[in-house]
N, C-alpha and C. Protein backbone atom coordinates (compact mmCIF):
# COMPACT_ATOMS: atom_id res chain seq x y z
N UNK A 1 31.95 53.08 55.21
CA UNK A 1 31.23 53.49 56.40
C UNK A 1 30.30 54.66 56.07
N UNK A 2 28.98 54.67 56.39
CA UNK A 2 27.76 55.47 56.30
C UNK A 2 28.51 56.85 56.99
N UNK A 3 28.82 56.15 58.23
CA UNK A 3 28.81 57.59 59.06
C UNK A 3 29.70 57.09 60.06
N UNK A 4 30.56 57.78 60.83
CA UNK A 4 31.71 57.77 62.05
C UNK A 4 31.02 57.97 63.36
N UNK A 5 29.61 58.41 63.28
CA UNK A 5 29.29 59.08 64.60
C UNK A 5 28.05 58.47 64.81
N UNK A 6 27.63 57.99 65.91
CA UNK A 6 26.68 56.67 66.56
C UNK A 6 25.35 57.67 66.71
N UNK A 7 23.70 57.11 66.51
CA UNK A 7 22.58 57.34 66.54
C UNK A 7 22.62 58.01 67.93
N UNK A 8 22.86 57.59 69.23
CA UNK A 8 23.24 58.54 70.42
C UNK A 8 23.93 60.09 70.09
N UNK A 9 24.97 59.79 69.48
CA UNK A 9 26.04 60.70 69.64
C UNK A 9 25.16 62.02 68.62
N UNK A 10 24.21 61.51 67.79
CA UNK A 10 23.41 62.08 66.78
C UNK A 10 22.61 62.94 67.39
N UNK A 11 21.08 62.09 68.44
CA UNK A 11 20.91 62.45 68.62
C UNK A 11 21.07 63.44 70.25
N UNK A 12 22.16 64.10 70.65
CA UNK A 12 23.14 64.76 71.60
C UNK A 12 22.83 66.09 70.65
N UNK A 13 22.81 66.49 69.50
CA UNK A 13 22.63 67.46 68.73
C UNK A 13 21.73 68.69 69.22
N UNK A 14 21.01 68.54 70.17
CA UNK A 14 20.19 69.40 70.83
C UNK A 14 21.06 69.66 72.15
N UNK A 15 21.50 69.39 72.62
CA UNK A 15 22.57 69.46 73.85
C UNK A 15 23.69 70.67 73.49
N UNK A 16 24.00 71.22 72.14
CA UNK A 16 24.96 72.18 71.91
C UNK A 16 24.10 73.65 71.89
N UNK A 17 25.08 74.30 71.61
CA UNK A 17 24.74 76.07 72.03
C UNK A 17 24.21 75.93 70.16
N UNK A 18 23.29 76.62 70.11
CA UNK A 18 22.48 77.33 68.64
C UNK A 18 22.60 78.58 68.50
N UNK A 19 23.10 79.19 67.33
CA UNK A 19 23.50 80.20 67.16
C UNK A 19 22.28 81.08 67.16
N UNK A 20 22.61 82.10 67.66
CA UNK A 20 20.99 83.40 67.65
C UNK A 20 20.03 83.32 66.27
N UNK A 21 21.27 83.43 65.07
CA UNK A 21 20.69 83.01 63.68
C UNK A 21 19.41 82.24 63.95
N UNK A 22 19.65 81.00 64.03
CA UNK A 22 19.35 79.89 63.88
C UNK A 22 17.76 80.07 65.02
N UNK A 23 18.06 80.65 66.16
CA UNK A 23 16.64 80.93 66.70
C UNK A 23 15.83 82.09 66.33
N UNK A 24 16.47 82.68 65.45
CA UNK A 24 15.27 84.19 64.88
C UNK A 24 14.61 83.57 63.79
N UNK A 25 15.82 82.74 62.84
CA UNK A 25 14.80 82.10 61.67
C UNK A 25 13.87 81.60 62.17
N UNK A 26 13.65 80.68 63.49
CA UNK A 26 12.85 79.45 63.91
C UNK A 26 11.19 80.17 63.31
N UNK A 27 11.12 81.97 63.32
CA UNK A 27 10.07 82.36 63.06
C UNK A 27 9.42 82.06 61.64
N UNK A 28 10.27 81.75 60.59
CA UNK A 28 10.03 81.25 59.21
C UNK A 28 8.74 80.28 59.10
N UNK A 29 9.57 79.01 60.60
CA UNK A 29 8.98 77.75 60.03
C UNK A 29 7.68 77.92 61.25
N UNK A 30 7.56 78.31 62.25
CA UNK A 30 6.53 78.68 62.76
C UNK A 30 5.21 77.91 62.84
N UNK A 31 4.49 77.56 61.67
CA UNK A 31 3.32 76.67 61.55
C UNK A 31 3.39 75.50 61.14
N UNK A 32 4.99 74.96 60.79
CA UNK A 32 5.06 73.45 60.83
C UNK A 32 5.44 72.74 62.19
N UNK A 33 5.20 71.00 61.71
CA UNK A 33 5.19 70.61 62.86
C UNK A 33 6.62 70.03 63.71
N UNK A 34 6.76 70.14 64.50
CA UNK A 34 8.32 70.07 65.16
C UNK A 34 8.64 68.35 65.38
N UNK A 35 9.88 68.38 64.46
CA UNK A 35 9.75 66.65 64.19
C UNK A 35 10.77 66.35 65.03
N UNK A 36 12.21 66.69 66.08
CA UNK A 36 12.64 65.92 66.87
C UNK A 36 13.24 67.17 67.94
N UNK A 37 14.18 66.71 68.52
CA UNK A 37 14.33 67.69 70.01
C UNK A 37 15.36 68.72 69.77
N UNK A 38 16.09 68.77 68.87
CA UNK A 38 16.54 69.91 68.01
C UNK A 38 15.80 71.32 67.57
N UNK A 39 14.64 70.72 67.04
CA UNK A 39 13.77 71.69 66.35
C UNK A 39 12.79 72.34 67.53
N UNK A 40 13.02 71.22 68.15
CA UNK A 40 12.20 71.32 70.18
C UNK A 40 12.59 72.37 70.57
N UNK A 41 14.38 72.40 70.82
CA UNK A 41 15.17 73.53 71.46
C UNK A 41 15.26 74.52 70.97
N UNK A 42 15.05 74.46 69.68
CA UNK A 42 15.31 76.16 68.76
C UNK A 42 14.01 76.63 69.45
N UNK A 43 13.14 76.04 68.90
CA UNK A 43 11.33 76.68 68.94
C UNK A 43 11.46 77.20 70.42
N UNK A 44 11.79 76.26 71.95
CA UNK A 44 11.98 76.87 72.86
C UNK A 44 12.62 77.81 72.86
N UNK A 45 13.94 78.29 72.49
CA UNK A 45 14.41 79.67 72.84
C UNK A 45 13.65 80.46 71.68
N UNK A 46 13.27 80.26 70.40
CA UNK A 46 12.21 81.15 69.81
C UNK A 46 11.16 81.86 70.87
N UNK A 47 10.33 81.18 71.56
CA UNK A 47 9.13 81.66 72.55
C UNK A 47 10.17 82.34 73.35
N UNK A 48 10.85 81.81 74.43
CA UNK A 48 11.54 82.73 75.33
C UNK A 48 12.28 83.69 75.19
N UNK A 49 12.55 83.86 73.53
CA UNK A 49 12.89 85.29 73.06
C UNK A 49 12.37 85.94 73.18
N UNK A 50 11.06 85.89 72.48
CA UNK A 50 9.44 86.31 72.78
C UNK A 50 9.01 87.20 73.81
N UNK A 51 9.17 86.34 75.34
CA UNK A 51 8.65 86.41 76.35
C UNK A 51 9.53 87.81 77.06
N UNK A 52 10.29 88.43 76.01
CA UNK A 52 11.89 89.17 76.90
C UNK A 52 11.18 90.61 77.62
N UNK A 53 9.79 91.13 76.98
CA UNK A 53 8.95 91.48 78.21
C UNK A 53 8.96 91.24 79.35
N UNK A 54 9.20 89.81 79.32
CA UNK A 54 8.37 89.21 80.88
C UNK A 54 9.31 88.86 81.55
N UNK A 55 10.51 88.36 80.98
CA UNK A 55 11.50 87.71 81.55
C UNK A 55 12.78 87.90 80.62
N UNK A 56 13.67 88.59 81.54
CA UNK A 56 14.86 88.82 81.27
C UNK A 56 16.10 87.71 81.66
N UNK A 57 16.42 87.52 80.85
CA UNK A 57 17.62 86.30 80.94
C UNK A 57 18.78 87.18 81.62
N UNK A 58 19.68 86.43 82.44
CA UNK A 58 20.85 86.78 82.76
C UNK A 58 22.38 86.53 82.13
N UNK A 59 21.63 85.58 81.34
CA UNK A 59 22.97 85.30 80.40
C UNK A 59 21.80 84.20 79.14
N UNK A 60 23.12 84.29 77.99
CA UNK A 60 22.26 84.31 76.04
C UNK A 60 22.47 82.75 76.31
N UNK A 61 22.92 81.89 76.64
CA UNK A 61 23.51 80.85 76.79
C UNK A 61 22.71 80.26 78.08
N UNK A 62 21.34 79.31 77.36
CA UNK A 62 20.60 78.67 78.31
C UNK A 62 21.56 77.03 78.25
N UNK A 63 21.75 76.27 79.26
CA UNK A 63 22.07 74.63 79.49
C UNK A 63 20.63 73.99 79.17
N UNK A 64 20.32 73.34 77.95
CA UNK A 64 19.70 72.27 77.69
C UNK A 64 19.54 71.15 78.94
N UNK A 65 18.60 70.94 79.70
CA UNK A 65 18.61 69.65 80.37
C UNK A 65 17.83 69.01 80.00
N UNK A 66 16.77 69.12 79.28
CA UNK A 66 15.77 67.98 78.98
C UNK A 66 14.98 68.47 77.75
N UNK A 67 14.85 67.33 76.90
CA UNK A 67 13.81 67.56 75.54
C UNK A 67 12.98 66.28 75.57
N UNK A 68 11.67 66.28 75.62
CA UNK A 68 11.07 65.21 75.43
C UNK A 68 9.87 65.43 74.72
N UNK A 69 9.24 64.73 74.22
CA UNK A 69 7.89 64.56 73.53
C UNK A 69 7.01 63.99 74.52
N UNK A 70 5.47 64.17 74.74
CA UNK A 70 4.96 63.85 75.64
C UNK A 70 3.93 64.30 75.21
N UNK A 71 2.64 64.88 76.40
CA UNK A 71 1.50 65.26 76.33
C UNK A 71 1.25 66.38 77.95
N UNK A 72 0.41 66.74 77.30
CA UNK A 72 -0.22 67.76 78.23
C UNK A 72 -0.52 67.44 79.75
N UNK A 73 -1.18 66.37 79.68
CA UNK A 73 -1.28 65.64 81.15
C UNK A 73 -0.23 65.29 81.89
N UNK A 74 0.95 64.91 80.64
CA UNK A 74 2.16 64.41 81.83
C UNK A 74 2.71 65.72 82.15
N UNK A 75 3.33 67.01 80.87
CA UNK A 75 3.63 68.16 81.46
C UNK A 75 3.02 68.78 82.57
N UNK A 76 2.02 68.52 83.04
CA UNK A 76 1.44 69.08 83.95
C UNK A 76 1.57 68.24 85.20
N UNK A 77 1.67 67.37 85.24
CA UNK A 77 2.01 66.58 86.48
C UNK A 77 3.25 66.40 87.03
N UNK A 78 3.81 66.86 86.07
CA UNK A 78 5.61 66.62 86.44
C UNK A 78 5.60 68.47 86.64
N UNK A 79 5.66 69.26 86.04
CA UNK A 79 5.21 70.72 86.92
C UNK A 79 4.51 70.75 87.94
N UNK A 80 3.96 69.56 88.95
CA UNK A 80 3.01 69.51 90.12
C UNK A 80 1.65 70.45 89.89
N UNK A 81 0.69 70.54 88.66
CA UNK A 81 -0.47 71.38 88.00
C UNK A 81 -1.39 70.37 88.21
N UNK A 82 -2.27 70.60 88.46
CA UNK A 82 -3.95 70.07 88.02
C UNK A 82 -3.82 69.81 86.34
N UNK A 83 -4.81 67.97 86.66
CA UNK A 83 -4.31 67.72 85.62
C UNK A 83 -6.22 67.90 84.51
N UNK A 84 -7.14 68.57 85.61
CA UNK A 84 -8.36 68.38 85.10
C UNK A 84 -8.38 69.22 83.86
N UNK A 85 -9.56 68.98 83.10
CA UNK A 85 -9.89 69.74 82.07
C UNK A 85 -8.98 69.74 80.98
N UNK A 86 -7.41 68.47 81.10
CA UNK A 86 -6.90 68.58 80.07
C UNK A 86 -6.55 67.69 79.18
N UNK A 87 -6.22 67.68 77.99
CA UNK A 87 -6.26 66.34 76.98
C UNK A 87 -5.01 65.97 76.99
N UNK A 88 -4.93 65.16 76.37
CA UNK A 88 -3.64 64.69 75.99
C UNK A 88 -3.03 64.69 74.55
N UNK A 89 -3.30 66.03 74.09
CA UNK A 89 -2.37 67.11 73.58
C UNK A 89 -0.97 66.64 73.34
N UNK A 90 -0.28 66.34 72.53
CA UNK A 90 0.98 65.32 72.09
C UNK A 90 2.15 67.16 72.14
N UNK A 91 2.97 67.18 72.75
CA UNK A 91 3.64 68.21 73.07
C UNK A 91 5.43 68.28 73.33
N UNK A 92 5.87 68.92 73.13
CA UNK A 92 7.91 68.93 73.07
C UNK A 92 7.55 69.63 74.33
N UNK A 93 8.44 68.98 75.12
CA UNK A 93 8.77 69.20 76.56
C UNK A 93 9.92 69.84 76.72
N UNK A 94 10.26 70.99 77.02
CA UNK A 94 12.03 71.60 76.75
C UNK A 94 12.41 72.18 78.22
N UNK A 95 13.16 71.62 78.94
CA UNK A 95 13.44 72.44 80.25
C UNK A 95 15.15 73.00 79.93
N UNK A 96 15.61 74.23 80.16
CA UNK A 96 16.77 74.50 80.61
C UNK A 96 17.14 74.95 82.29
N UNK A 97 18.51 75.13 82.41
CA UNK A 97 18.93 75.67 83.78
C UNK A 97 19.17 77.45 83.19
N UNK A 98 18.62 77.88 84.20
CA UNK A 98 19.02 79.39 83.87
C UNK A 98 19.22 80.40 85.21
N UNK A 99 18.93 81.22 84.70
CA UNK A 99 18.68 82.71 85.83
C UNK A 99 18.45 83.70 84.62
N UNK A 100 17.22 84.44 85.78
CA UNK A 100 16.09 84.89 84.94
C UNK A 100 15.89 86.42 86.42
N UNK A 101 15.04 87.33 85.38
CA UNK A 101 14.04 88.58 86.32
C UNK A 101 13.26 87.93 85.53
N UNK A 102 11.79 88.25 86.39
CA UNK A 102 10.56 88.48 85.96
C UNK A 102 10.54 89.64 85.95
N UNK A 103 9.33 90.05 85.32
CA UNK A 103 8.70 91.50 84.98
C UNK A 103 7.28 91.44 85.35
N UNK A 104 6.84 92.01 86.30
CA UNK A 104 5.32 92.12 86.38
C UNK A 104 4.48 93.06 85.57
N UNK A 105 3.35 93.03 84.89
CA UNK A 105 2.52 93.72 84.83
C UNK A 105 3.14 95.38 85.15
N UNK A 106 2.88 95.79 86.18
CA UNK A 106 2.99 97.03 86.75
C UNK A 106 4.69 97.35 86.21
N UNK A 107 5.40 96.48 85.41
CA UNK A 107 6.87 96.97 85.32
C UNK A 107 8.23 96.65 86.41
N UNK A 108 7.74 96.40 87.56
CA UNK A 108 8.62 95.92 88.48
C UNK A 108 9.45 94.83 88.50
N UNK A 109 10.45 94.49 88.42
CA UNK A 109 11.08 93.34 88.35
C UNK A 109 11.75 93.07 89.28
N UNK A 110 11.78 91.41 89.48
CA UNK A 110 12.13 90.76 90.78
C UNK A 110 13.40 90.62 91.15
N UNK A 111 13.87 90.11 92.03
CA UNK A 111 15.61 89.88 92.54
C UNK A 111 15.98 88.45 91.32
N UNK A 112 16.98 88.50 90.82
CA UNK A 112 17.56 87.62 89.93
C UNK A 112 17.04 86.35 90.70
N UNK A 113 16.68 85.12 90.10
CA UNK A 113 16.56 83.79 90.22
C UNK A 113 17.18 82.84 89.71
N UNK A 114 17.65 81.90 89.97
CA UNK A 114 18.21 80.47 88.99
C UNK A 114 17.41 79.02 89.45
N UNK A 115 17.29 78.52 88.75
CA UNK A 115 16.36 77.31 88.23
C UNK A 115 16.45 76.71 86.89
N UNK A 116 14.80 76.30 86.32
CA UNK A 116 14.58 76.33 85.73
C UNK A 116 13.59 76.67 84.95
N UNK A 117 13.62 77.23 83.63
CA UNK A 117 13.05 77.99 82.41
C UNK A 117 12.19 76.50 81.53
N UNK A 118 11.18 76.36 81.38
CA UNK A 118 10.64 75.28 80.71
C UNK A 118 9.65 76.26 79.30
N UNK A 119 9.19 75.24 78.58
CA UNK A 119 8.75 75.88 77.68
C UNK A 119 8.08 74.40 77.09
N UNK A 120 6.33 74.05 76.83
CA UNK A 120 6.17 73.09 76.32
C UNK A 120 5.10 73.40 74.92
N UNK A 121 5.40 73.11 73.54
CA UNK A 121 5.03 73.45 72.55
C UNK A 121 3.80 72.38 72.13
N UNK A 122 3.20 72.69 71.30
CA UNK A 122 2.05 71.57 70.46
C UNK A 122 2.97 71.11 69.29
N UNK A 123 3.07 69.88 69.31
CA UNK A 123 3.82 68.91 68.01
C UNK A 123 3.25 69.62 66.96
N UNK A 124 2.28 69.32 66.73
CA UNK A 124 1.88 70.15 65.22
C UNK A 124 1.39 71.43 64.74
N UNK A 125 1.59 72.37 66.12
CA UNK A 125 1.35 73.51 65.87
C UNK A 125 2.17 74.14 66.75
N UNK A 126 3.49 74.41 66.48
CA UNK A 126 4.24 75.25 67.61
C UNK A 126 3.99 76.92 67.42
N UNK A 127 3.59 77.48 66.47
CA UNK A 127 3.04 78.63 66.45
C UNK A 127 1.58 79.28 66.90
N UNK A 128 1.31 78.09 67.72
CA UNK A 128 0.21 78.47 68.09
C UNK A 128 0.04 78.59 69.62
N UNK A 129 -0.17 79.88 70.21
CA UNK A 129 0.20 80.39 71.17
C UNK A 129 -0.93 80.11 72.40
N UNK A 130 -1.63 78.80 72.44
CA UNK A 130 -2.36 78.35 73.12
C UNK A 130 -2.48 77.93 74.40
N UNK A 131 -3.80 76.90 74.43
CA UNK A 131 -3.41 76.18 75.96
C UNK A 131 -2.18 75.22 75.87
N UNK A 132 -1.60 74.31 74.33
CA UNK A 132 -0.54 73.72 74.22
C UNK A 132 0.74 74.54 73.74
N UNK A 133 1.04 76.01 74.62
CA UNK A 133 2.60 76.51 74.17
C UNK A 133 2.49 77.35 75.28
N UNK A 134 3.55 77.01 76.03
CA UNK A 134 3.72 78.17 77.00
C UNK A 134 5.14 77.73 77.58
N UNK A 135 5.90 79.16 78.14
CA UNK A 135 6.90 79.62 78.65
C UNK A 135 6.69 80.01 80.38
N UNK A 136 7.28 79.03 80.89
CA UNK A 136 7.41 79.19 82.32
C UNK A 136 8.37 78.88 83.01
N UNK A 137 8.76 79.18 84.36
CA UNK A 137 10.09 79.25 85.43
C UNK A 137 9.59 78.37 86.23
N UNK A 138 10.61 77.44 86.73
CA UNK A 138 10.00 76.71 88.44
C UNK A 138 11.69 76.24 88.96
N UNK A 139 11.22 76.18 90.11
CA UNK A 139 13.52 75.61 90.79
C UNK A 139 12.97 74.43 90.20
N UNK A 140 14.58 74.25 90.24
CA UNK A 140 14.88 72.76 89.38
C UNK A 140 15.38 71.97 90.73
N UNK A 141 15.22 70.21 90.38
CA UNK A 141 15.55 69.50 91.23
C UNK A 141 16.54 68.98 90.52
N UNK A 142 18.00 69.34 91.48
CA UNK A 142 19.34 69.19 90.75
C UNK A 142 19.57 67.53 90.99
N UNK A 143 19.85 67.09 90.33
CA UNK A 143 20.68 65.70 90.04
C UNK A 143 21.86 65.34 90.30
């Protein structure tokens, strides 16, 4: 037997907790391109480490709900965004459940929130801090 554990059960591998390690290195690989939803989820909590200016987590331990590959047009339509002026930009789609402060500008931060924390990267350039990579909050529609 090759292996005991089924192509599903394989890929579920993004669904577990990643050690902090494992998201500080993510800065190493930075300018390569992100080949499945594993490397999706690190790179996402990489940026939202990032973002700890802007947004303060309430707890280190985000719930994975969704990793997908996609494009710019669909991320934006499924966030309810205008979809003008944009390409279709091939992109890792990463949503978790969380609770979060924002931080404004001026320093003020908001009453705790829970939702969800999304984060959608460029396939072949996740280090590139563009119109294809960004870190954002919206409520989640629970299931």
């Amino acid at each position: 037997l090759a292996s005991c554990s089924s192509p599903a059960a394989q890929d579920d591998s993004y669904l577990t907790p990643i050690p902090e390690s494992t998201i500080s290195a993510f800065q190493e690989k930075q300018s390569y391109p992100i080949n499945d939803k594993l490397e999706a989820v690190i790179a996402a909590r990489h940026y939202i480490a990032e973002q700890s200016e802007r947004l303060v987590l309430s707890q280190d331990d985000l719930n994975v709900r969704s990793a997908e590959k996609t494009n710019l047009i669909n991320v934006s339509k499924s966030l309810g965004y205008k979809t003008d002026n944009l390409d279709d930009t091939q992109v890792w789609f990463v949503v978790f459940d969380g609770s979060w402060q924002a931080i404004s500008l001026a320093g003020e931060i908001s009453p705790l929130k829970t939702g969800c924390i999304y984060v959608y990267l460029d396939v072949k350039d996740p280090g590139h801090m563009g119109l294809s990579t960004r870190v954002g909050t919206k409520d989640c529609i629970h299931q």
